[in-house]
C-alpha atoms as a PDB file:
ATOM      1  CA  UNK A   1    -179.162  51.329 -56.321  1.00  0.00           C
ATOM      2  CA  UNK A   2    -182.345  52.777 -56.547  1.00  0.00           C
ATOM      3  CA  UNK A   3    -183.962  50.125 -54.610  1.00  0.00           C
ATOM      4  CA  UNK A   4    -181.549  50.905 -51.242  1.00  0.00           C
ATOM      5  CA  UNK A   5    -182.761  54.348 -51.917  1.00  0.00           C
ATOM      6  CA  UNK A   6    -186.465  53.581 -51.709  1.00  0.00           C
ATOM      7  CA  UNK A   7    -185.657  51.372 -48.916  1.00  0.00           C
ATOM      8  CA  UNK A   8    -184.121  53.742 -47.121  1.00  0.00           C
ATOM      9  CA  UNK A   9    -186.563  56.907 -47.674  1.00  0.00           C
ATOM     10  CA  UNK A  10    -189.242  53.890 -46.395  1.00  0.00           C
ATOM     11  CA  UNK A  11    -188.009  53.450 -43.448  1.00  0.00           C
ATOM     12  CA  UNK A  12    -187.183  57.050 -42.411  1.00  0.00           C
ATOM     13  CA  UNK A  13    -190.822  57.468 -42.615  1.00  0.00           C
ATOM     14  CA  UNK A  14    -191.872  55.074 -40.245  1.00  0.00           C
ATOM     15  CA  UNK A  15    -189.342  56.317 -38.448  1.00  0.00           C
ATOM     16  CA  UNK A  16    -190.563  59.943 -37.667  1.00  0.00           C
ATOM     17  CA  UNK A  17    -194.314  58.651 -37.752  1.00  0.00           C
ATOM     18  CA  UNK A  18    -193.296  56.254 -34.921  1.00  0.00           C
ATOM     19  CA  UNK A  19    -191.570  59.247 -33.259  1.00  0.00           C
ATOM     20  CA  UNK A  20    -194.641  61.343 -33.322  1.00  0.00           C
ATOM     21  CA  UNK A  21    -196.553  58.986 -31.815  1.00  0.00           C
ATOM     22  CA  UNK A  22    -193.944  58.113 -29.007  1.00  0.00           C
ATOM     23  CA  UNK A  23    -193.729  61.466 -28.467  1.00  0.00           C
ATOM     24  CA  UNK A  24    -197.703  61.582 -28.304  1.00  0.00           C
ATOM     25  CA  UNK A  25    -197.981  58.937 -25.304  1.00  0.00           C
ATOM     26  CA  UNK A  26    -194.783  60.160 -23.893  1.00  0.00           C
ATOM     27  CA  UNK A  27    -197.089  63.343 -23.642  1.00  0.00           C
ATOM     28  CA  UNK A  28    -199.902  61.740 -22.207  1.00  0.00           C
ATOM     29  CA  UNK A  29    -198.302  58.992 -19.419  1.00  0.00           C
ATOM     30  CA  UNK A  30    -196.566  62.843 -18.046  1.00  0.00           C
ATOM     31  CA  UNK A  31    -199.563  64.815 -18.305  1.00  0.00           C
ATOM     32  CA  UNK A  32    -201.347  62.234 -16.028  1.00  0.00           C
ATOM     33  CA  UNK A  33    -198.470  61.632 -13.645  1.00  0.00           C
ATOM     34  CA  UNK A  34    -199.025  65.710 -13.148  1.00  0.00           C
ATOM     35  CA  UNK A  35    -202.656  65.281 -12.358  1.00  0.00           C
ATOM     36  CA  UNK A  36    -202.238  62.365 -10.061  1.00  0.00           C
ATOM     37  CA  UNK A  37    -199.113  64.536  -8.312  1.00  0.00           C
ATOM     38  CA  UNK A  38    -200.950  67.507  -8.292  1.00  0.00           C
ATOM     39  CA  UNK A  39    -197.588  68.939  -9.811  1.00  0.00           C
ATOM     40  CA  UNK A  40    -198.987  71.559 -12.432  1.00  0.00           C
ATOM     41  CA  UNK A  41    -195.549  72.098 -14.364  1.00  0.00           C
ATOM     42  CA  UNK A  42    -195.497  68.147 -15.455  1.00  0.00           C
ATOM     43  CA  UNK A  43    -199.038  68.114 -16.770  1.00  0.00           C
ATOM     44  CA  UNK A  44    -198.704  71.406 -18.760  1.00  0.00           C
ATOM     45  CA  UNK A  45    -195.676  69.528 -20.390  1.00  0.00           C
ATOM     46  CA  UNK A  46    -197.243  66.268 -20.802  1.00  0.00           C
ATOM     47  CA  UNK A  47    -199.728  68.655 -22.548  1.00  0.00           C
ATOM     48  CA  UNK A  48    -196.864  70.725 -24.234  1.00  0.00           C
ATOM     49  CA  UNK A  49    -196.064  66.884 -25.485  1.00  0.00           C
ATOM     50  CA  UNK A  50    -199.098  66.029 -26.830  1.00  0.00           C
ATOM     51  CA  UNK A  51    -199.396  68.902 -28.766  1.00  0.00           C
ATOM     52  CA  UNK A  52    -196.002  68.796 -30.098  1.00  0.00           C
ATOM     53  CA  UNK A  53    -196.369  65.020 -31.575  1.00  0.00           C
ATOM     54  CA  UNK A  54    -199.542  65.918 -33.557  1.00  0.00           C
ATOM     55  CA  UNK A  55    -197.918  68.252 -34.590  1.00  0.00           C
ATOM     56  CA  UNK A  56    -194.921  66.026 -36.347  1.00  0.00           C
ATOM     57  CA  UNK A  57    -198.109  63.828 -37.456  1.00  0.00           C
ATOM     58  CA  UNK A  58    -199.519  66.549 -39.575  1.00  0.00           C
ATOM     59  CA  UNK A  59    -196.016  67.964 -40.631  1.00  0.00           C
ATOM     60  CA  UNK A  60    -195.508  64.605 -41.836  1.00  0.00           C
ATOM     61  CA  UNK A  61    -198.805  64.057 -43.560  1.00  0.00           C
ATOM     62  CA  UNK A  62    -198.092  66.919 -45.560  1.00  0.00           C
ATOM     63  CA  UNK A  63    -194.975  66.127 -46.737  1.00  0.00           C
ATOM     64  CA  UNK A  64    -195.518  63.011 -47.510  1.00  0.00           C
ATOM     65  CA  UNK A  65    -198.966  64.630 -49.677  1.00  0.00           C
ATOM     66  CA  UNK A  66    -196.461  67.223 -51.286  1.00  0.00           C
ATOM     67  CA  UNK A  67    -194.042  64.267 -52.717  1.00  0.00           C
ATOM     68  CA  UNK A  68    -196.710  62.486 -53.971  1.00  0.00           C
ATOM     69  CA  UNK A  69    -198.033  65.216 -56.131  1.00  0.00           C
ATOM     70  CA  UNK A  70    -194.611  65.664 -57.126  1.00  0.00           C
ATOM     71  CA  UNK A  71    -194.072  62.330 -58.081  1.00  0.00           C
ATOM     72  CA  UNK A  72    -197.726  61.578 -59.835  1.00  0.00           C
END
């Protein structure tokens, strides 16, 4: 049982890492679509985007730092 628990906790983190980083190109792909349509409200959120995923990333570094310590 403790196994499918480890398993599971596993793949939850790739999970939000992987959504961090979607988020992150998501970000980028609509900040350029703004610049190339000279449409200023899609690049400020592509940018908004961006900013938001590296966000996650650290969040998620942390945590993952903080349950480590707690484990070790």
């Amino acid at each position: 049982m403790t196994e499918n628990e480890g398993e599971d906790e596993k793949k939850s983190n790739v999970k939000d890492r992987i959504s961090g980083l979607g988020q992150k190109i998501i970000g980028e792909i609509e900040s350029l679509a703004g610049v190339v349509n000279a449409d200023p409200l899609a690049q400020a959120e592509g940018e908004f985007n961006v900013e938001v995923g590296t966000m996650r990333d650290n969040i998620e570094e942390q945590l993952q730092e903080g349950a480590e310590k707690s484990d070790g």
